[in-house]
N, C-alpha and C. Protein backbone atom coordinates (compact mmCIF):
# COMPACT_ATOMS: atom_id res chain seq x y z
N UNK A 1 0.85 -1.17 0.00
CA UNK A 1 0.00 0.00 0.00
C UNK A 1 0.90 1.24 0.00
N UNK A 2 0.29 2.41 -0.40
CA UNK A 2 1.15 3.34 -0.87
C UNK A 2 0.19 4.57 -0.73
N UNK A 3 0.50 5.73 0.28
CA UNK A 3 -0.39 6.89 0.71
C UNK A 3 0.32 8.03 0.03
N UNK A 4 -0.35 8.94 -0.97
CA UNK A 4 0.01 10.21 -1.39
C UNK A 4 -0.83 11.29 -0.65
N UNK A 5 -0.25 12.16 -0.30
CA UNK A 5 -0.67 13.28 0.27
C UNK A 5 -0.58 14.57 -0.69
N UNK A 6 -1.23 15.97 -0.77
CA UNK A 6 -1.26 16.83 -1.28
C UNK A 6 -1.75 18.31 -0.81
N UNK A 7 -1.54 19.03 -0.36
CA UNK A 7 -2.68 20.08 -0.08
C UNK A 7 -2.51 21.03 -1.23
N UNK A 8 -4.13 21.08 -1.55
CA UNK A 8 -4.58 21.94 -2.65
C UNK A 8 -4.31 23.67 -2.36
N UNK A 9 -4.97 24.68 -3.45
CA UNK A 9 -4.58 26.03 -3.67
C UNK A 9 -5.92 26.04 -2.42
N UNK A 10 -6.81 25.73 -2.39
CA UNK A 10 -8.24 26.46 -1.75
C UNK A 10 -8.11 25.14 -0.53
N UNK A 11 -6.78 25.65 0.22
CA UNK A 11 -6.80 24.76 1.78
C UNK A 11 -7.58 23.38 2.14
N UNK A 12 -7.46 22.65 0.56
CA UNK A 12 -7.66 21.28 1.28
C UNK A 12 -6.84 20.27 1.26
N UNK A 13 -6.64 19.19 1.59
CA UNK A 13 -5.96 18.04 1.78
C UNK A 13 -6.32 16.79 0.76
N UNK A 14 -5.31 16.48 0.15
CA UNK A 14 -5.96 15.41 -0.47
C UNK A 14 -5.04 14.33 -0.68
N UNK A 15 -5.42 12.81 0.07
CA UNK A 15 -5.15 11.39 0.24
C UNK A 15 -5.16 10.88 -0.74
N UNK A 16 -4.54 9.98 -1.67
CA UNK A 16 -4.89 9.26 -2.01
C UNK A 16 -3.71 7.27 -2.15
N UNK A 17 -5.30 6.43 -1.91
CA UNK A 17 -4.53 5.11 -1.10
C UNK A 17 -3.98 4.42 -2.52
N UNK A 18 -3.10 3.99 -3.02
CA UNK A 18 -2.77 2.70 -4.04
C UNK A 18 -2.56 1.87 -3.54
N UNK A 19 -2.42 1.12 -4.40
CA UNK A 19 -2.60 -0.24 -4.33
C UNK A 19 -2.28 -0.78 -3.05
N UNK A 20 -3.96 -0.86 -2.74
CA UNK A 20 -4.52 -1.04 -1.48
C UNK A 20 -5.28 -3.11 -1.35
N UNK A 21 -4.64 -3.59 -0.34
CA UNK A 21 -5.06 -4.77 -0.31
C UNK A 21 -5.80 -4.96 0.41
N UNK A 22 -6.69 -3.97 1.17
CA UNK A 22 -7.28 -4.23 2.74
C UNK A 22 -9.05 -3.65 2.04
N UNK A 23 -9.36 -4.21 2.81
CA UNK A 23 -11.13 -3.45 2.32
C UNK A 23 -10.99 -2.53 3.62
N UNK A 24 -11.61 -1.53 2.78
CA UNK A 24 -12.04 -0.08 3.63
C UNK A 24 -12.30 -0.06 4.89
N UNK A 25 -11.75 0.52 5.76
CA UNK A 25 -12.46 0.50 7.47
C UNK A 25 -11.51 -0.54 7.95
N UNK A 26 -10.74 -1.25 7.45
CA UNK A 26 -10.53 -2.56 7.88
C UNK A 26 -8.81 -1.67 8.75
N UNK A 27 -8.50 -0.48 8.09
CA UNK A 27 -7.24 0.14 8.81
C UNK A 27 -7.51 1.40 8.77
N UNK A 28 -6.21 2.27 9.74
CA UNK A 28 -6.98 3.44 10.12
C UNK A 28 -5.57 4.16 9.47
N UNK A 29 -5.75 5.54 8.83
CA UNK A 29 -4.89 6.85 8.71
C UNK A 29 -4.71 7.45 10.10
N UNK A 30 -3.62 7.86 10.29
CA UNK A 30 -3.40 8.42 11.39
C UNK A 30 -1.90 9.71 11.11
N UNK A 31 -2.84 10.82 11.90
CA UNK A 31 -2.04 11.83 11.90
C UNK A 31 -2.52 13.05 12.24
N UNK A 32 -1.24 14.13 12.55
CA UNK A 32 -1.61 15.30 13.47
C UNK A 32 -1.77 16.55 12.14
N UNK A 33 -1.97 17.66 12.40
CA UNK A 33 -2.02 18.30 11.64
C UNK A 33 -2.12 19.60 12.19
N UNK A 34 -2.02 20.84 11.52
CA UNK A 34 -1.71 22.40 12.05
C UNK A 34 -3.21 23.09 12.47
N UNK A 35 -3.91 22.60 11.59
CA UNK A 35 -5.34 22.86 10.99
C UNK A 35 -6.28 22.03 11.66
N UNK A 36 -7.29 22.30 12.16
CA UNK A 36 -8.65 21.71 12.03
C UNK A 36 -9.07 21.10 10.85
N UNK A 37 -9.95 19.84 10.84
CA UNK A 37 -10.46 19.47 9.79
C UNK A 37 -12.20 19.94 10.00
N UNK A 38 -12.50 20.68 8.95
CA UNK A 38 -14.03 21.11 9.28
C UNK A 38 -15.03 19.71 8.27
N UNK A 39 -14.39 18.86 7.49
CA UNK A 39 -15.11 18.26 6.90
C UNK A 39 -14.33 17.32 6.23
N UNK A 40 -14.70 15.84 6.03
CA UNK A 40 -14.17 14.49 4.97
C UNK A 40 -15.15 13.99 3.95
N UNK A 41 -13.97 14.03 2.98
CA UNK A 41 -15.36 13.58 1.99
C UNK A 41 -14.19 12.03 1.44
N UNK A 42 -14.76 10.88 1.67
CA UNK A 42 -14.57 9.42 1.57
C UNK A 42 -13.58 8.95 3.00
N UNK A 43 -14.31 9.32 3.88
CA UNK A 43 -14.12 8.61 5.39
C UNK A 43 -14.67 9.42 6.47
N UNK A 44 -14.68 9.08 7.65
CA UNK A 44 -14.81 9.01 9.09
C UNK A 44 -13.33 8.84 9.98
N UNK A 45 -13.85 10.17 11.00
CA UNK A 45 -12.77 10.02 12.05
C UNK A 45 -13.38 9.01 12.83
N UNK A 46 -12.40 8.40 13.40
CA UNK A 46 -12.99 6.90 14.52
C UNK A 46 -12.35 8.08 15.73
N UNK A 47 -11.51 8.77 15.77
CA UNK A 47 -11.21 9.28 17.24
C UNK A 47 -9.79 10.28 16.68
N UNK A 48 -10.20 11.85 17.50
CA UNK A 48 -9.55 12.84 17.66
C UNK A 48 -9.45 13.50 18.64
N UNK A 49 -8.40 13.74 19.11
CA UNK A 49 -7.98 14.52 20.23
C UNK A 49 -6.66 15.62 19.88
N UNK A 50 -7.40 16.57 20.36
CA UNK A 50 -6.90 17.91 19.60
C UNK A 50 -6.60 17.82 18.18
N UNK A 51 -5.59 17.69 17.40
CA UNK A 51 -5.19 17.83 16.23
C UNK A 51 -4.51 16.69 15.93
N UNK A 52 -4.83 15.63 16.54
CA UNK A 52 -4.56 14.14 16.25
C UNK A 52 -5.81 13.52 15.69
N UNK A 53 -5.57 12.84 14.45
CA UNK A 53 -6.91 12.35 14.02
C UNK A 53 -6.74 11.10 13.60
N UNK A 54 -7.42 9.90 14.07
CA UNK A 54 -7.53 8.53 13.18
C UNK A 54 -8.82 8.60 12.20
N UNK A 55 -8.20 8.14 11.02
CA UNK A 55 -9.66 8.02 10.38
C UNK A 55 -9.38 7.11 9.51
N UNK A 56 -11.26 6.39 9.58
CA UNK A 56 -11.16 5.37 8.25
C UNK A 56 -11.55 5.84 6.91
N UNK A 57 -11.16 4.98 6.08
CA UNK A 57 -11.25 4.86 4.65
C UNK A 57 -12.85 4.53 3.91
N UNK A 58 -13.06 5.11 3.38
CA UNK A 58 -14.45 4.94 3.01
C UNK A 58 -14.15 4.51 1.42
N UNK A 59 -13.46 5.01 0.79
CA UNK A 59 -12.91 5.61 -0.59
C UNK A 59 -11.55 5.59 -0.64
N UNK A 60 -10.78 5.02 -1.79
CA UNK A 60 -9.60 5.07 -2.72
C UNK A 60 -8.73 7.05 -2.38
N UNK A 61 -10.16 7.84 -2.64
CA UNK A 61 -9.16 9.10 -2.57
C UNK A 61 -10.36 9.76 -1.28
N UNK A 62 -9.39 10.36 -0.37
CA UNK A 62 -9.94 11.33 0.49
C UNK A 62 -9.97 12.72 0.74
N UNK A 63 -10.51 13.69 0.44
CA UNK A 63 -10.22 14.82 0.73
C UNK A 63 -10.88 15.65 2.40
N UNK A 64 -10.14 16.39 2.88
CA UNK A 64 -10.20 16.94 4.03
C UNK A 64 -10.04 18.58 3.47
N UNK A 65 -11.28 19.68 4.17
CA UNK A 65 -11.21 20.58 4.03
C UNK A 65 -10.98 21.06 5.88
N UNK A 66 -10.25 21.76 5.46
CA UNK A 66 -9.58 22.15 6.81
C UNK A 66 -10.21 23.66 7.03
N UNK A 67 -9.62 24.29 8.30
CA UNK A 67 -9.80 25.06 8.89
C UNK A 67 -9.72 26.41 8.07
N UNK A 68 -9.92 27.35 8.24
CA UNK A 68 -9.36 28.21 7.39
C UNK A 68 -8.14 29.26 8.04
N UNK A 69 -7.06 29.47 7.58
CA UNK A 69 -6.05 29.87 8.40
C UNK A 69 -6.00 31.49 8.60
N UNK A 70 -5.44 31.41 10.10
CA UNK A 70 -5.73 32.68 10.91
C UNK A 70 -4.83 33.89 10.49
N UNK A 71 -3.34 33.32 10.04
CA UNK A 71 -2.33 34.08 9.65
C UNK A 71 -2.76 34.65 8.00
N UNK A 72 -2.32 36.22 7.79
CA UNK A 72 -3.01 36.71 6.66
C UNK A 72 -4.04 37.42 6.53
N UNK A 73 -4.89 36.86 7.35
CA UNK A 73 -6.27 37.13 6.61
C UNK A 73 -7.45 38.33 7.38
C-alpha cells in the first residue's frame, strides 16, 4: 500500500490510497495536523484529540477541508 498526500490552492488536503489490499475501514490513517479538519469527503474520524486524528477509509481518494487559516487574513 502506498499513501500520497497533497494540499490543494483552496486549503484542502488530499489522500490518495494505491494499491490497497485491505477493504475499507478494515485500517486506520493516522495523523496530526496544524489545521482543524471542518469536513471528509470518503471517510470518518474513529477518534480525535486535539489535532490528532484517526480516520477510516471509506474511498480510494480522500479529501479533508480544513480550517481556514488565521495568519493573513
Amino acid at each position: 500500500m502506498k499513501i500520497n498526500s497533497i494540499f490543494t490552492k483552496n486549503n484542502k488536503l488530499k489522500i490518495s490510497i494505491l494499491n490497497n489490499q485491505y477493504q475499507h475501514g478494515d485500517f486506520k490513517i493516522c495523523f496530526s495536523l496544524i489545521y482543524s479538519i471542518q469536513k471528509i469527503d470518503g471517510g470518518k474520524i474513529s477518534k480525535k484529540i486535539g489535532r490528532y486524528y484517526e480516520i477510516y477509509s471509506e474511498q480510494d481518494e480522500l479529501i479533508f477541508t480544513l480550517q481556514d487559516p488565521r495568519i493573513g487574513a
